[in-house]
C-alpha atoms as a PDB file:
ATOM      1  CA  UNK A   1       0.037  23.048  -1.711  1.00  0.00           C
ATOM      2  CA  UNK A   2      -2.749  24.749  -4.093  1.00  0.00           C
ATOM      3  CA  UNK A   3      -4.020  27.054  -1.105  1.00  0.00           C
ATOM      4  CA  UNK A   4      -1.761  27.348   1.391  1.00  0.00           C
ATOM      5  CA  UNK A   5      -4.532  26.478   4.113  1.00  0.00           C
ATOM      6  CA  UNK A   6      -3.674  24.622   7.270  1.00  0.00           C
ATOM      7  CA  UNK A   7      -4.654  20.877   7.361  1.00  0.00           C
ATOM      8  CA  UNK A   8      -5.540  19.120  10.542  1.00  0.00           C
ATOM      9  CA  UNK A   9      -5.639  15.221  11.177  1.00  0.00           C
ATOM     10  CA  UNK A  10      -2.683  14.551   9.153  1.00  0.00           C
ATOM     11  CA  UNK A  11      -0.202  12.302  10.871  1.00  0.00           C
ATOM     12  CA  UNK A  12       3.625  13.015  11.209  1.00  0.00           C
ATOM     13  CA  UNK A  13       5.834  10.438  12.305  1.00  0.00           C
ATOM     14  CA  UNK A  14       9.709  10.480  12.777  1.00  0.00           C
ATOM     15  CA  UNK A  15      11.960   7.523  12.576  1.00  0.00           C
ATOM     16  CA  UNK A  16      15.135   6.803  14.376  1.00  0.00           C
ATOM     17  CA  UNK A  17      18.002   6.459  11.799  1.00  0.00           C
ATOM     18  CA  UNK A  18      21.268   4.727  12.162  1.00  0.00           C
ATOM     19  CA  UNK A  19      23.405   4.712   8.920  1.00  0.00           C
ATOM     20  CA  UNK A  20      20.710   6.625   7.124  1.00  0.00           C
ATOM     21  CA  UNK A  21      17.860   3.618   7.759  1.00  0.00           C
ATOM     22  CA  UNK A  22      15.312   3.957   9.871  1.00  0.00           C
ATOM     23  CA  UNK A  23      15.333   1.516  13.199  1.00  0.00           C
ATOM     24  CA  UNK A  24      12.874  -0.852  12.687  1.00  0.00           C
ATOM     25  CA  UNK A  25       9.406  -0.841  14.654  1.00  0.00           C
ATOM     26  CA  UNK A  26      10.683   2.806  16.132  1.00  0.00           C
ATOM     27  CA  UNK A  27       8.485   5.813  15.495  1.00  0.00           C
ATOM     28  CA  UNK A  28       7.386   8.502  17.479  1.00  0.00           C
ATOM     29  CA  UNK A  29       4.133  10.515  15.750  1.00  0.00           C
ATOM     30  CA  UNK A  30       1.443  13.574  16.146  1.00  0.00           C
ATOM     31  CA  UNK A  31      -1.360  14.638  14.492  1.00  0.00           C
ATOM     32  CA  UNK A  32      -1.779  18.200  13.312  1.00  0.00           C
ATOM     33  CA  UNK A  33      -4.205  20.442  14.714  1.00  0.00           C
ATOM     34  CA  UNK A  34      -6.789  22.679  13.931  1.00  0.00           C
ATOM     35  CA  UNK A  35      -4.206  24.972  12.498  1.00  0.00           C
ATOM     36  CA  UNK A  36      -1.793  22.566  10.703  1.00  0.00           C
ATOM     37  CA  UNK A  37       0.938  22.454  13.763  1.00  0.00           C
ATOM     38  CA  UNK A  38       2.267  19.499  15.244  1.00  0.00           C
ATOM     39  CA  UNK A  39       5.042  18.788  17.773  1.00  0.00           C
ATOM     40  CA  UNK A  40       6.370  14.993  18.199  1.00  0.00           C
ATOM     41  CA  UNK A  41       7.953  15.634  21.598  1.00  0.00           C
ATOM     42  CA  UNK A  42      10.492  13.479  23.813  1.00  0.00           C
ATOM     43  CA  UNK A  43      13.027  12.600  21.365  1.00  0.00           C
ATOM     44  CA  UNK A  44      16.119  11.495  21.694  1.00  0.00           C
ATOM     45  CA  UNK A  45      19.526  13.084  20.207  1.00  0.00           C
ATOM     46  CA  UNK A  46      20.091  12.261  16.997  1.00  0.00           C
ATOM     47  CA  UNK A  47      19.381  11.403  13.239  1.00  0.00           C
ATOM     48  CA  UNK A  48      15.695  10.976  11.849  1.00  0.00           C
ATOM     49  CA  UNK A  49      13.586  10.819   9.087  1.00  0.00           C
ATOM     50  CA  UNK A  50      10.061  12.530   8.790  1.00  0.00           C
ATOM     51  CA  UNK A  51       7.129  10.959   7.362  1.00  0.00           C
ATOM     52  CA  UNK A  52       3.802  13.051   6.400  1.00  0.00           C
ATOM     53  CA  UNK A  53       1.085  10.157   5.722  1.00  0.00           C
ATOM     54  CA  UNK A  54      -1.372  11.449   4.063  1.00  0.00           C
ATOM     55  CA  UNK A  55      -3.135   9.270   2.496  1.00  0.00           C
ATOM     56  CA  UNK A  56      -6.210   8.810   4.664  1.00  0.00           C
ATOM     57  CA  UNK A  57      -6.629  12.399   3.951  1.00  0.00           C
ATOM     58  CA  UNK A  58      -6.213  12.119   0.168  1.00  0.00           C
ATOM     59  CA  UNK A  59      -3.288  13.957   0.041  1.00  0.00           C
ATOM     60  CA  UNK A  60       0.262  11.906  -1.644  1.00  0.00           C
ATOM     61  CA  UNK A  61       2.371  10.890   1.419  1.00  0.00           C
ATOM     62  CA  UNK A  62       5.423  12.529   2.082  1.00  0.00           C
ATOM     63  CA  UNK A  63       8.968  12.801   3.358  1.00  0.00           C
ATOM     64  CA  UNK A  64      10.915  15.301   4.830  1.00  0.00           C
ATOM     65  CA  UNK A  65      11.641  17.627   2.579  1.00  0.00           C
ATOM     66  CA  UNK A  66       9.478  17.105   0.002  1.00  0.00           C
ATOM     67  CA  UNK A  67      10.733  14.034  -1.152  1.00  0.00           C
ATOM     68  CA  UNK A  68       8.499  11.346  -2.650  1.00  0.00           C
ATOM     69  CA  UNK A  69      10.116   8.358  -0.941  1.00  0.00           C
ATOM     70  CA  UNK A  70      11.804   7.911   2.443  1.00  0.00           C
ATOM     71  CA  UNK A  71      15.201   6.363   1.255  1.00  0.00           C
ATOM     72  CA  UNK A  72      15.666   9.622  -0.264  1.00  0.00           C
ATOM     73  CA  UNK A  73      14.475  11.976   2.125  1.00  0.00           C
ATOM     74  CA  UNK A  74      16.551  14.730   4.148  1.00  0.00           C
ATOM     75  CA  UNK A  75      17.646  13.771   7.616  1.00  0.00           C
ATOM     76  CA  UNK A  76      16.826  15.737  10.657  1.00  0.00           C
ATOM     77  CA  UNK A  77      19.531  16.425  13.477  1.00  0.00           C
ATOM     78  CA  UNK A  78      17.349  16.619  16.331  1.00  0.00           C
ATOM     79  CA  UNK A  79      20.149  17.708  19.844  1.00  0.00           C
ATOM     80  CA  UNK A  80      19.502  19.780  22.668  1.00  0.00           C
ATOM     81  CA  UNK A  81      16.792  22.406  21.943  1.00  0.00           C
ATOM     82  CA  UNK A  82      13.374  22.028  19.641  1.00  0.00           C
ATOM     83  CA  UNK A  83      13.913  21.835  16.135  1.00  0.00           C
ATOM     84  CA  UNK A  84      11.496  24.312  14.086  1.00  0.00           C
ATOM     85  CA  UNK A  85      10.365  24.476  10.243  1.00  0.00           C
ATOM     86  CA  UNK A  86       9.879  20.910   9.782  1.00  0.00           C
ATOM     87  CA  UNK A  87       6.918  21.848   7.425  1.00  0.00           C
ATOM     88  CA  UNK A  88       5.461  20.510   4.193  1.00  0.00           C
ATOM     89  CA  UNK A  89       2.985  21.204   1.681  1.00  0.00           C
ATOM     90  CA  UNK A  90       0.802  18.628   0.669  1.00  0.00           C
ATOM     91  CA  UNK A  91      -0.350  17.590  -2.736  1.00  0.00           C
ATOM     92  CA  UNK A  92      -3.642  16.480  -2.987  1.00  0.00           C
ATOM     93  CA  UNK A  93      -3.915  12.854  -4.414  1.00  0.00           C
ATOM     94  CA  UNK A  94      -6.236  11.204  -7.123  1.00  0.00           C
ATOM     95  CA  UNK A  95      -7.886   7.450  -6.414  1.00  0.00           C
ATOM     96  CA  UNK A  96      -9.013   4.393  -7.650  1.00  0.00           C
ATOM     97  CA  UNK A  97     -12.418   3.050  -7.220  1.00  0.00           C
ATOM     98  CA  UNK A  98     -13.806  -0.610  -8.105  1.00  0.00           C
ATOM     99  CA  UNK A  99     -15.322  -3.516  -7.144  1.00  0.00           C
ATOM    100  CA  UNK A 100     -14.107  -7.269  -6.558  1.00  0.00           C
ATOM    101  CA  UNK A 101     -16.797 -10.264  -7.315  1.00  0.00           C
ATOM    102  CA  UNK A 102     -16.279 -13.507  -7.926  1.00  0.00           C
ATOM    103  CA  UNK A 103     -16.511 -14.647 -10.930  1.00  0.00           C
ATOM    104  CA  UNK A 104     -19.402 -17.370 -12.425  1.00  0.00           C
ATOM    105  CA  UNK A 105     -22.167 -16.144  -9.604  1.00  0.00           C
ATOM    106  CA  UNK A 106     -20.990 -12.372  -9.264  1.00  0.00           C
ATOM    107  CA  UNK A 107     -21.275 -12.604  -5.525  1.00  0.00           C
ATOM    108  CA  UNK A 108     -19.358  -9.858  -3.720  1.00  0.00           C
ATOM    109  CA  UNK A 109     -15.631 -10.704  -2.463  1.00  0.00           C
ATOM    110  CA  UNK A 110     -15.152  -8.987   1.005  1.00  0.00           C
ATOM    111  CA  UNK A 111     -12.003  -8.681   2.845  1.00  0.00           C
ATOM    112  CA  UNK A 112      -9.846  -9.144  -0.500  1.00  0.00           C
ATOM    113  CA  UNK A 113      -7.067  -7.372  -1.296  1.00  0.00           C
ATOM    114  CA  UNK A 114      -6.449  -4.060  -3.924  1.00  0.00           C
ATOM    115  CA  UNK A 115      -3.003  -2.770  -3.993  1.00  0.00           C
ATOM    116  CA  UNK A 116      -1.222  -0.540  -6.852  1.00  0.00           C
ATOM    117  CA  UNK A 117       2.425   0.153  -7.699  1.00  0.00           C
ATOM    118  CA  UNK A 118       3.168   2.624 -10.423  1.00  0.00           C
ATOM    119  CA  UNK A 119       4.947   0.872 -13.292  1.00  0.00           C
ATOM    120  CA  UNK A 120       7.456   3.353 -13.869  1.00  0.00           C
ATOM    121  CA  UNK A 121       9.915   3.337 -10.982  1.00  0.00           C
ATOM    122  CA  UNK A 122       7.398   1.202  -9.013  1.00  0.00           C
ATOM    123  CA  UNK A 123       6.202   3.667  -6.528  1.00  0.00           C
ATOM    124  CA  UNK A 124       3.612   2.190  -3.639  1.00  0.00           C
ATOM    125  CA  UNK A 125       0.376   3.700  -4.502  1.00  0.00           C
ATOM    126  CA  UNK A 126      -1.329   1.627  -1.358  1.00  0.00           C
ATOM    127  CA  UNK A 127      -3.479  -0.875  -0.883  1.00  0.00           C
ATOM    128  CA  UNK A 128      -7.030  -1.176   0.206  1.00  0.00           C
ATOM    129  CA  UNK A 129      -9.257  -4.244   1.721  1.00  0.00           C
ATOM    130  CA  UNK A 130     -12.924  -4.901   0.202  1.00  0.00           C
ATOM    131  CA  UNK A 131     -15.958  -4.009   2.244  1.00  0.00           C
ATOM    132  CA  UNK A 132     -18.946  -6.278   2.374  1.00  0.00           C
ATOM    133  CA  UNK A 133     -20.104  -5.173  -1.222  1.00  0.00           C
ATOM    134  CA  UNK A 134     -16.654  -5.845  -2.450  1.00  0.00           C
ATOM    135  CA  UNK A 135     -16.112  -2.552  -2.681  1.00  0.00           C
ATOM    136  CA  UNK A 136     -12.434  -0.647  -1.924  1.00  0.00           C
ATOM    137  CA  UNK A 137     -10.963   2.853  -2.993  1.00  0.00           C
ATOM    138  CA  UNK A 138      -7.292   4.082  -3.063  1.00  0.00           C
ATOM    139  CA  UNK A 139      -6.718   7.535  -2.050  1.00  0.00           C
ATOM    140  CA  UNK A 140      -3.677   9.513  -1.733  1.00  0.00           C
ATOM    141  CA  UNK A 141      -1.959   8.203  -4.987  1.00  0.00           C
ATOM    142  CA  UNK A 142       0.203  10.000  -7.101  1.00  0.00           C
ATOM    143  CA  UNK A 143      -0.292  10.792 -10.444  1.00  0.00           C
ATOM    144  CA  UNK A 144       1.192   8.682 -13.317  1.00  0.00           C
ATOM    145  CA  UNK A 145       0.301   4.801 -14.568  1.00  0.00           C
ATOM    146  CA  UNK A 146      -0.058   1.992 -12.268  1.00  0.00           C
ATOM    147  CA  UNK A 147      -0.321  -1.719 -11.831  1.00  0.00           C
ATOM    148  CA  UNK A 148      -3.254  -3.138  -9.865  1.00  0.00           C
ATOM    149  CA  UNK A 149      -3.449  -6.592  -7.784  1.00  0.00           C
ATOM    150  CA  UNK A 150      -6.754  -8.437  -6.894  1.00  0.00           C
ATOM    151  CA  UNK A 151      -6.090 -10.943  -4.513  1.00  0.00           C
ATOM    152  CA  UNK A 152      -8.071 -13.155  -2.049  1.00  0.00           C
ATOM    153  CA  UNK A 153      -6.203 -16.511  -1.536  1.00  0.00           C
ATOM    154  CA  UNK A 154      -7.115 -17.227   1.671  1.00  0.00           C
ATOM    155  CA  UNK A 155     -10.840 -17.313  -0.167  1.00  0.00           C
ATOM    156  CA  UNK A 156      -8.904 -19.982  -2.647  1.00  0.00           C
ATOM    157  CA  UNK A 157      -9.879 -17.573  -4.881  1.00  0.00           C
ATOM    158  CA  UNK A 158      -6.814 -16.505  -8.204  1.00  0.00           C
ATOM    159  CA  UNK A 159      -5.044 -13.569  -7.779  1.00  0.00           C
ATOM    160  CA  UNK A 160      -5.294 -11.103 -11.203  1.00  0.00           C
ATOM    161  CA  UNK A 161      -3.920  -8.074 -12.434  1.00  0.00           C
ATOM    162  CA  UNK A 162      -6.748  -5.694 -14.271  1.00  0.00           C
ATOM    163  CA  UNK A 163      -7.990  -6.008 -16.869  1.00  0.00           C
ATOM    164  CA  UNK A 164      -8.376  -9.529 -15.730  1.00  0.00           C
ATOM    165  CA  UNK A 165      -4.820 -10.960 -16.312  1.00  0.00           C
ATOM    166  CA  UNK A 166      -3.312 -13.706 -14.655  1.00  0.00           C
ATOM    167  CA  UNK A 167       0.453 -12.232 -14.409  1.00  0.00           C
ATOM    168  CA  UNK A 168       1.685  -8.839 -13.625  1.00  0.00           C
ATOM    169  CA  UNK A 169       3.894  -8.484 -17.179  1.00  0.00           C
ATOM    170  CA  UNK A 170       0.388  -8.859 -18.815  1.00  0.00           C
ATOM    171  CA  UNK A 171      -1.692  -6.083 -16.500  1.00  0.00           C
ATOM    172  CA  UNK A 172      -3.127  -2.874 -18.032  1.00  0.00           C
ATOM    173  CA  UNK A 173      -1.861   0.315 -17.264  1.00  0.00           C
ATOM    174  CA  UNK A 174      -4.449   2.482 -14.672  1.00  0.00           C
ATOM    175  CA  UNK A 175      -4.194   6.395 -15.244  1.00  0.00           C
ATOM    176  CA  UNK A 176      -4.267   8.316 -12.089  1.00  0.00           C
ATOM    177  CA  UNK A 177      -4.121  11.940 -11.962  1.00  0.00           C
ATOM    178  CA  UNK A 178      -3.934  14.547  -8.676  1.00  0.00           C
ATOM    179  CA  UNK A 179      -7.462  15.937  -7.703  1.00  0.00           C
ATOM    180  CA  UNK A 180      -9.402  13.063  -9.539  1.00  0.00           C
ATOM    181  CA  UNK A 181     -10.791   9.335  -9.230  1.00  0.00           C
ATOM    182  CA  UNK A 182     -10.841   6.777 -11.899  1.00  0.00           C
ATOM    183  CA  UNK A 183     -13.882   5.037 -11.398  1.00  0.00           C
ATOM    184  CA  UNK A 184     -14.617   1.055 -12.662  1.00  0.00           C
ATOM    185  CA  UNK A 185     -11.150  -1.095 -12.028  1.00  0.00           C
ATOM    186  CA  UNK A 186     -13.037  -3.297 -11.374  1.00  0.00           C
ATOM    187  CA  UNK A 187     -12.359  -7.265 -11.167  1.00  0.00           C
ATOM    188  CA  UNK A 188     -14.034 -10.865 -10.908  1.00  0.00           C
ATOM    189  CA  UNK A 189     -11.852 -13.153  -9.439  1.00  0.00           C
ATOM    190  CA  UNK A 190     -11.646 -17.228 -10.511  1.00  0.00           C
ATOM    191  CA  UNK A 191     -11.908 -19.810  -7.746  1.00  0.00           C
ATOM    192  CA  UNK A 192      -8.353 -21.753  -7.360  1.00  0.00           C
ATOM    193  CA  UNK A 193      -8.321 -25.277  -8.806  1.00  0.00           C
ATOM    194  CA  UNK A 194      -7.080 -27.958  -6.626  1.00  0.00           C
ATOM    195  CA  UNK A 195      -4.397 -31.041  -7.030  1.00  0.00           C
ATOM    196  CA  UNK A 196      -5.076 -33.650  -5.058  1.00  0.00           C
ATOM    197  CA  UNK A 197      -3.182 -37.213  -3.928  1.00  0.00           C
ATOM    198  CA  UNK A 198      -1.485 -39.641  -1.616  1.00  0.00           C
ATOM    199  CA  UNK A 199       1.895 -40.137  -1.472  1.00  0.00           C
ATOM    200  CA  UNK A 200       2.913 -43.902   0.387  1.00  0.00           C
ATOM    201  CA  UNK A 201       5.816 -46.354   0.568  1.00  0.00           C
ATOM    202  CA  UNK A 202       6.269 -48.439  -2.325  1.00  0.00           C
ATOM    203  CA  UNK A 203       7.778 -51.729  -0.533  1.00  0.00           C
ATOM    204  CA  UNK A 204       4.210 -52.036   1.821  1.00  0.00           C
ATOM    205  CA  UNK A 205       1.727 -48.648   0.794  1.00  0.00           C
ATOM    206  CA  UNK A 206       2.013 -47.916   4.155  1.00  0.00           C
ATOM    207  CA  UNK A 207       1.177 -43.715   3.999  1.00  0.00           C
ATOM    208  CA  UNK A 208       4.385 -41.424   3.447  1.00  0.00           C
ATOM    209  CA  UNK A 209       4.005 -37.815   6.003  1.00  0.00           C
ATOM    210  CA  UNK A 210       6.071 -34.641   5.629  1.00  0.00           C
ATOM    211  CA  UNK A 211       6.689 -35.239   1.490  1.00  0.00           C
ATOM    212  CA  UNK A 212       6.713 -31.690   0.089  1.00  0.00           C
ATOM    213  CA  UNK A 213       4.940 -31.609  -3.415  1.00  0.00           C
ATOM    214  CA  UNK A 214       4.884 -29.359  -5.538  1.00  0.00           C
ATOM    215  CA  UNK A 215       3.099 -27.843  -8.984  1.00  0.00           C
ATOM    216  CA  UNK A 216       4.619 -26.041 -11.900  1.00  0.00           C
ATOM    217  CA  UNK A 217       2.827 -24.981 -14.798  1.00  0.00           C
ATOM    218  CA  UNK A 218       3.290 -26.547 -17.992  1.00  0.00           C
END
């Protein structure tokens, strides 16, 4: 959008729509060339709504026609012949950057989770998986305050909001603005505490199987 030059190896994908929703796990894509074209090809007549990811690009995904989200974006009547000026201009997007450790040794957490969700109309602003430092970066986000989620349960490790809160109501507001990464979100997650017992007959002790039991916080 700032220069008006093409942009190539952005994907465009159009969804089937029937009563304005799009069919589920139906999409037909391309990927723009060297000169910013694209052509998805071989669809059927009807309704459908166009998605511009760009977000592995850096640029804020978008929806046909300029729309910010897809339940509000402007439905295309595809029929007979090709249908021409499907375009967009893309906004480039500002980031997040961090690291995830555990917390106690400091030892990288790889293959956790980062995800972010503005806190004003709770936009997606993605989500990103830990590399072997426990490092991740968001791209592609738009600008205004977000909520951030550390999470690595299947590590029986906490999940936490920055700046290391246990509940989403208590999380920090992160500052993202287009063009520009804010560095250091950085968390240290706390390993999961466990509740164990034995649940049996009281007539004979014999064991009890398939008891559900369950933990609230006091």
């Amino acid at each position: 959008a700032s220069t008006t030059d093409p942009i190539a190896g952005l994907e465009v994908c159009a969804y089937p729509l029937e009563e304005g929703e799009p069919v589920e796990e139906e999409w037909f894509c391309d990927e723009t060339g060297s000169g910013g074209e694209y052509a998805i090809e071989d669809l059927e007549a009807g309704e459908y709504g166009v998605e511009l990811w760009g977000r592995p690009l850096n640029y804020v995904p978008q929806y046909f026609d300029g729309k910010s989200s897809w339940w509000t974006w402007n439905p295309v009547l595809v029929g007979g012949t090709p249908v021409t000026g499907i375009d967009a201009e893309m906004v480039e997007g500002g980031g997040i950057e961090g690291s995830v450790d555990r917390a106690g040794n400091g030892a990288p957490v790889e293959s956790g989770f980062v995800c972010a969700g503005t806190i004003v109309g709770e936009e997606f602003g993605g989500c990103a998986e830990t590399d072997s430092g426990g490092g991740y970066a968001l791209e592609g986000m738009s600008a205004g305050e977000y909520e951030v989620e550390f999470s690595a349960e299947e590590q029986d490790l906490l999940r936490q909001y920055y700046d290391h809160k246990a509940n989403w109501w208590e999380a920090d507001p992160v500052s993202v603005s287009h063009g520009a990464v804010t560095p250091g979100i950085d968390a240290d997650l706390v390993a999961a505490a466990r509740v164990e017992g034995q649940v049996r007959r009281a007539s004979n002790g014999t064991p009890l199987p398939e008891v559900e039991v369950c933990a609230w916080s006091t």
